[in-house]
C-alpha atoms as a PDB file:
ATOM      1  CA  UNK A   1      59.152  17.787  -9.838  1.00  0.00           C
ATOM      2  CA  UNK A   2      58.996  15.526 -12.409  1.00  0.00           C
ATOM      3  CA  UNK A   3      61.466  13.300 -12.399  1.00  0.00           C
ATOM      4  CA  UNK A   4      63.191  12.197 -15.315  1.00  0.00           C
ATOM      5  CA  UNK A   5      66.056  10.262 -15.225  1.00  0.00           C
ATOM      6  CA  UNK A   6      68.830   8.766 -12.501  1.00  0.00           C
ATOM      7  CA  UNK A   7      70.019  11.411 -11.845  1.00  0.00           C
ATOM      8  CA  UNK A   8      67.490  13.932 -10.747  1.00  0.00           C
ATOM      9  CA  UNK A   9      67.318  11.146  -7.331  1.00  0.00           C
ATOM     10  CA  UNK A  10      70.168   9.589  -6.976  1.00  0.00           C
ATOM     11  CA  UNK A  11      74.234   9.795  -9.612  1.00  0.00           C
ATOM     12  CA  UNK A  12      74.587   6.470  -8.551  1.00  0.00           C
ATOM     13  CA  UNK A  13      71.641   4.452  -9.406  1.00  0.00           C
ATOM     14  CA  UNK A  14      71.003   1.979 -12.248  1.00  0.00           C
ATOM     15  CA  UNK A  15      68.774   2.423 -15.006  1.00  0.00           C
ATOM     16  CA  UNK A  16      66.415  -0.169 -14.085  1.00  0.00           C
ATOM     17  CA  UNK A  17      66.145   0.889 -10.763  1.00  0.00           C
ATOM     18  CA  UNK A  18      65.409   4.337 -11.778  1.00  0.00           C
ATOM     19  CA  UNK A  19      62.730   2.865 -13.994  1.00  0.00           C
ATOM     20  CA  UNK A  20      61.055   0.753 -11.507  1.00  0.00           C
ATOM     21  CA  UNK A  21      60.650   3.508  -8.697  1.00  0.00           C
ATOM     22  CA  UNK A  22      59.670   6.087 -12.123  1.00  0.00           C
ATOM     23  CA  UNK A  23      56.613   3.501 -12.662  1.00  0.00           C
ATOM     24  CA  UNK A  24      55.694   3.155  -8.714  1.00  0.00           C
ATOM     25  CA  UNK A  25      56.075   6.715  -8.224  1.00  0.00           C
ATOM     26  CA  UNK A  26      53.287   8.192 -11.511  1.00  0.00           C
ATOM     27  CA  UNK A  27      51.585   4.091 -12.165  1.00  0.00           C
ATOM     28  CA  UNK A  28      51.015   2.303  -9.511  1.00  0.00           C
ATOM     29  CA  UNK A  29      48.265   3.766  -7.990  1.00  0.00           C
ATOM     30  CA  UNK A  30      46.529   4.757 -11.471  1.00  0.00           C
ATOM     31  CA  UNK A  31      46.905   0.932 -12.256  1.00  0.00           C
ATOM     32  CA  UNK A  32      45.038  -0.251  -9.071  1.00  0.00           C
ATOM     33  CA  UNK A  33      42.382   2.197  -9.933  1.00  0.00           C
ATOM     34  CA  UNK A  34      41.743   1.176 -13.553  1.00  0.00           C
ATOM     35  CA  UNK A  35      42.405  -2.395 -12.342  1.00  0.00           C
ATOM     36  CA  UNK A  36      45.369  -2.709 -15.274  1.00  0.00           C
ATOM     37  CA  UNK A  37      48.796  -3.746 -15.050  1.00  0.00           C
ATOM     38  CA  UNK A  38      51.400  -1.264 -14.379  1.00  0.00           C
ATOM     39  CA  UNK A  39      52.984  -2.652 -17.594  1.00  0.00           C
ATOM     40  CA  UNK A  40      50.679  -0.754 -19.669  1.00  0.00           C
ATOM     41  CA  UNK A  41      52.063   2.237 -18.872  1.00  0.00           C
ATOM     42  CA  UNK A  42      55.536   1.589 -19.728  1.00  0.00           C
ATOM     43  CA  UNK A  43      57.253   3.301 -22.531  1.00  0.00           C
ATOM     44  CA  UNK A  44      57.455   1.228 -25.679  1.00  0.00           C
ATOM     45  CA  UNK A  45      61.401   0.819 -27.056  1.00  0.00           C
ATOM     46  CA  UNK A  46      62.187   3.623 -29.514  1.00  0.00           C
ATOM     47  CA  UNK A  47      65.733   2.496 -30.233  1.00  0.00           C
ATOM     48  CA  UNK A  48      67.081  -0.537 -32.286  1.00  0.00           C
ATOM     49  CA  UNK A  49      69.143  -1.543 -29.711  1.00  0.00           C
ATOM     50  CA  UNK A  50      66.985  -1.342 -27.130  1.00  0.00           C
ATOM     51  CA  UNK A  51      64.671  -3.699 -29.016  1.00  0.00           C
ATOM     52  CA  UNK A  52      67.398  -6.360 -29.813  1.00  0.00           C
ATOM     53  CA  UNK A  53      67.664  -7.083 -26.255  1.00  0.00           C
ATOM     54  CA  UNK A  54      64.928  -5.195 -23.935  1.00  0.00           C
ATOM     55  CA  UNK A  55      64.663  -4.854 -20.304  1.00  0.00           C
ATOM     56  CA  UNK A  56      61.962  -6.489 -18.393  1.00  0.00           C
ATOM     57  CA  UNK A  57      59.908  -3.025 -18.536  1.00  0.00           C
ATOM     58  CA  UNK A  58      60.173  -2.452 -22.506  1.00  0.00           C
ATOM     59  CA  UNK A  59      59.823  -6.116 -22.728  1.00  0.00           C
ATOM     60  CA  UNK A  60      56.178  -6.148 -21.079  1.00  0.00           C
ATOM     61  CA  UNK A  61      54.656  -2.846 -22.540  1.00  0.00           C
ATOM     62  CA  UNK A  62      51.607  -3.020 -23.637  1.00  0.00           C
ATOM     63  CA  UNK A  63      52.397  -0.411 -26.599  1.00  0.00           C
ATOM     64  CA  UNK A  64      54.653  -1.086 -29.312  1.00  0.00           C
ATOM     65  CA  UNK A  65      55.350   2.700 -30.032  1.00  0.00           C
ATOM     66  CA  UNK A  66      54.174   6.011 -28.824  1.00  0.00           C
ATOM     67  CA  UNK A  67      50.924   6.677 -30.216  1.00  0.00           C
ATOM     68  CA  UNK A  68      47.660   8.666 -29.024  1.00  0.00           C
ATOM     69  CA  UNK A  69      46.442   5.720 -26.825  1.00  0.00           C
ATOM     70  CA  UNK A  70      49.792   5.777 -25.087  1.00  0.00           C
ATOM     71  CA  UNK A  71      49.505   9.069 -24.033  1.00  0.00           C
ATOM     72  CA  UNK A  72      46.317   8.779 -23.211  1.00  0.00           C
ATOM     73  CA  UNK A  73      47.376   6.113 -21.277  1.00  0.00           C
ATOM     74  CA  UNK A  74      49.927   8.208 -19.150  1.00  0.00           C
ATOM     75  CA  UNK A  75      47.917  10.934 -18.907  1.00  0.00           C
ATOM     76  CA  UNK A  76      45.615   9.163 -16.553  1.00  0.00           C
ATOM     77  CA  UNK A  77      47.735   9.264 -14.101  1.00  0.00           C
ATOM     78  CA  UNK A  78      46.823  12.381 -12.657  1.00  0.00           C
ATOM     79  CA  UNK A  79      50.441  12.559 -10.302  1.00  0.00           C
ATOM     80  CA  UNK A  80      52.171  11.898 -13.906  1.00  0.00           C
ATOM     81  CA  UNK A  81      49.751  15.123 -15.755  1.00  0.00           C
ATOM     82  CA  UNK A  82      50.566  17.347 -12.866  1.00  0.00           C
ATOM     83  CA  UNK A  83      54.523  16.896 -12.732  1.00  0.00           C
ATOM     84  CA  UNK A  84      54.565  17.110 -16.763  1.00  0.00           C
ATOM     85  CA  UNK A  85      52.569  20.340 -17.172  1.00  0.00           C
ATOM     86  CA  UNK A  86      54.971  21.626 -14.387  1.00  0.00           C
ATOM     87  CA  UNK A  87      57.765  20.723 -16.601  1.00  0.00           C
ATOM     88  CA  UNK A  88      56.270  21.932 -19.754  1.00  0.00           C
ATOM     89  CA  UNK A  89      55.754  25.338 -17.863  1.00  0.00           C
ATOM     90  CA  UNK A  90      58.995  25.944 -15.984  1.00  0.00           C
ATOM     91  CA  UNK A  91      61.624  23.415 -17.654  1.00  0.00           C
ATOM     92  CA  UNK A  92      60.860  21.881 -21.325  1.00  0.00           C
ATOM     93  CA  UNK A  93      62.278  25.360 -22.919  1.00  0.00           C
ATOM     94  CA  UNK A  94      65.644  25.546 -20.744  1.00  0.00           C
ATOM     95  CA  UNK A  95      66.237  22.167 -21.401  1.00  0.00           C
ATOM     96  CA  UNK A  96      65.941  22.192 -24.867  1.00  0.00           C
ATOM     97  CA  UNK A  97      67.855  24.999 -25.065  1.00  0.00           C
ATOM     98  CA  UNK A  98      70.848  23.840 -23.555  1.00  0.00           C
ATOM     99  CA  UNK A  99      70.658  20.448 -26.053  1.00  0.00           C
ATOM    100  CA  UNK A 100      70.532  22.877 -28.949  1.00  0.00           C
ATOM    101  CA  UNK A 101      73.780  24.609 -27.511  1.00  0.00           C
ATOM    102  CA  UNK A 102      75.267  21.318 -27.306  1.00  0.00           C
ATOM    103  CA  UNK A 103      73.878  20.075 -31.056  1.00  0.00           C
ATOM    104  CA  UNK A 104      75.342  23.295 -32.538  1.00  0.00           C
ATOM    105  CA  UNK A 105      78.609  22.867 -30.847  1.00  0.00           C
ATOM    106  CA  UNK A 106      78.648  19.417 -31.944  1.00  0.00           C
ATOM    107  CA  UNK A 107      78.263  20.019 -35.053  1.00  0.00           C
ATOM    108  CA  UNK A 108      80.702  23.108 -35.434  1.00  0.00           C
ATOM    109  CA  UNK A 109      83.472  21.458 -33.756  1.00  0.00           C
ATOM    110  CA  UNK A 110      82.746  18.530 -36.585  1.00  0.00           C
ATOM    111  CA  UNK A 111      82.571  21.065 -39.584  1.00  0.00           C
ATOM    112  CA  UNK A 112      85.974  23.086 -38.605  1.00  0.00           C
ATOM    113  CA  UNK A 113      87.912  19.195 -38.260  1.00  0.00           C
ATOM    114  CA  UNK A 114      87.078  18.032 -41.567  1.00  0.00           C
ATOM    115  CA  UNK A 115      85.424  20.994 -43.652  1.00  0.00           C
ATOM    116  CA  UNK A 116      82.283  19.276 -44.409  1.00  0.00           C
ATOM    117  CA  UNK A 117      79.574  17.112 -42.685  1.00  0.00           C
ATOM    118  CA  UNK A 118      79.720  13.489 -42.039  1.00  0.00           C
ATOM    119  CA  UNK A 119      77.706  13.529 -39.049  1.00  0.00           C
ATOM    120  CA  UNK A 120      74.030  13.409 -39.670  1.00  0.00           C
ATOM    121  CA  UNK A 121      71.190  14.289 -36.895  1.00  0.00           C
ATOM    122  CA  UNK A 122      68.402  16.090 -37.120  1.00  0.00           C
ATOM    123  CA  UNK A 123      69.197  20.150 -36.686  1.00  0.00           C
ATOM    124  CA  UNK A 124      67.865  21.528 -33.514  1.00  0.00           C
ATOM    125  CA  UNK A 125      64.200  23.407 -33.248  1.00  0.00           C
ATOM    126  CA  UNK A 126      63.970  27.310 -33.282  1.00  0.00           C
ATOM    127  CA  UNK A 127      62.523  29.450 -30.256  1.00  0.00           C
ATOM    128  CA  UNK A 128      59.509  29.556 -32.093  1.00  0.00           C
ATOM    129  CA  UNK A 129      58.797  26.322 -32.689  1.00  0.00           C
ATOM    130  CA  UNK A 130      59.782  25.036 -29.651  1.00  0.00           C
ATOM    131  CA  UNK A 131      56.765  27.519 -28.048  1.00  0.00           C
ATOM    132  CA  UNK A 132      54.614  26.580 -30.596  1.00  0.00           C
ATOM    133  CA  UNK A 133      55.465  22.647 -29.621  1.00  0.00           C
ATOM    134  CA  UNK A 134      54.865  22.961 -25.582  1.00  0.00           C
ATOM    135  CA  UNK A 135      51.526  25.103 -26.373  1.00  0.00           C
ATOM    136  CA  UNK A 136      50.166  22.817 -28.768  1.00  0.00           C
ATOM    137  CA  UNK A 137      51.038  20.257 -26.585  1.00  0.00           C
ATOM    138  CA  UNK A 138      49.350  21.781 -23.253  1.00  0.00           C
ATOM    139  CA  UNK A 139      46.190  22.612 -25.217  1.00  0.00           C
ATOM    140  CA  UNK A 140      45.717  19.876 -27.487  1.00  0.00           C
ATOM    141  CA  UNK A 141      47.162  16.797 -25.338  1.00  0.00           C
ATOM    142  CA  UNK A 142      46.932  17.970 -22.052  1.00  0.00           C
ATOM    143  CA  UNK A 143      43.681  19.325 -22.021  1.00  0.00           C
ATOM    144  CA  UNK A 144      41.811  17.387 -24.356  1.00  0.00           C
ATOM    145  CA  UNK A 145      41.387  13.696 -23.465  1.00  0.00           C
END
């Protein structure tokens, strides 16, 4: 199972401590092997806050944002490969799915208050191009290095 956030092990654990034992669990022994810090597999900051005041495992990344030689990167890790193409497979659709519900709902419940939008976020992806997303993914990504 691939594990992806708090609480998929433990409700009551922190964030970093989720992160650390994330890295450990897919990294560590990947990083021994290539003879690399486990730091250059963490995941670059995305948002603006996190980048105002990082944690120590944005703070060390090697990558400043997600590119093709980050995932490369991860994707050496072949405990990390196996556990995402699982997910991919059995849990990237549901998932999705259920944000979508939650997006649409969102957004309804903020049309019918005030007749017209003032919230802005990008609309959620159809069936089809949520399929077409996980299989170019597994074919282009996963299986070409």
């Amino acid at each position: 199972m691939l594990i992806l956030s708090p609480q998929d092990l433990n409700p009551a654990m922190s964030v970093n401590v989720f992160r650390f034992l994330f890295y450990e669990k897919y990294f560590k022994e990947t990083a021994k092997e290539l003879d690399v810090p486990i730091s250059n597999f963490y995941l670059p900051s995305l948002r603006k806050e996190d980048r105002k005041k990082p944690c120590e495992i944005q703070e060390n990344s090697k990558f400043k944002t997600v590119n093709s030689k980050y995932i490369k990167s991860i994707l050496s890790s072949a405990s990390f490969k196996k556990d995402f193409e699982k997910y991919m497979d059995l849990e990237f659709a549901k998932e999705y799915k259920r944000e979508r519900e939650d997006k649409l709902k969102h957004l309804s419940v903020n049309f019918n208050k005030d007749k017209r939008l003032t919230v802005s976020f990008k609309l959620p992806w159809t069936e089809c191009e949520i399929v077409q997303a996980k299989d170019y993914f597994k074919n282009f990504v996963l299986r070409n290095k």
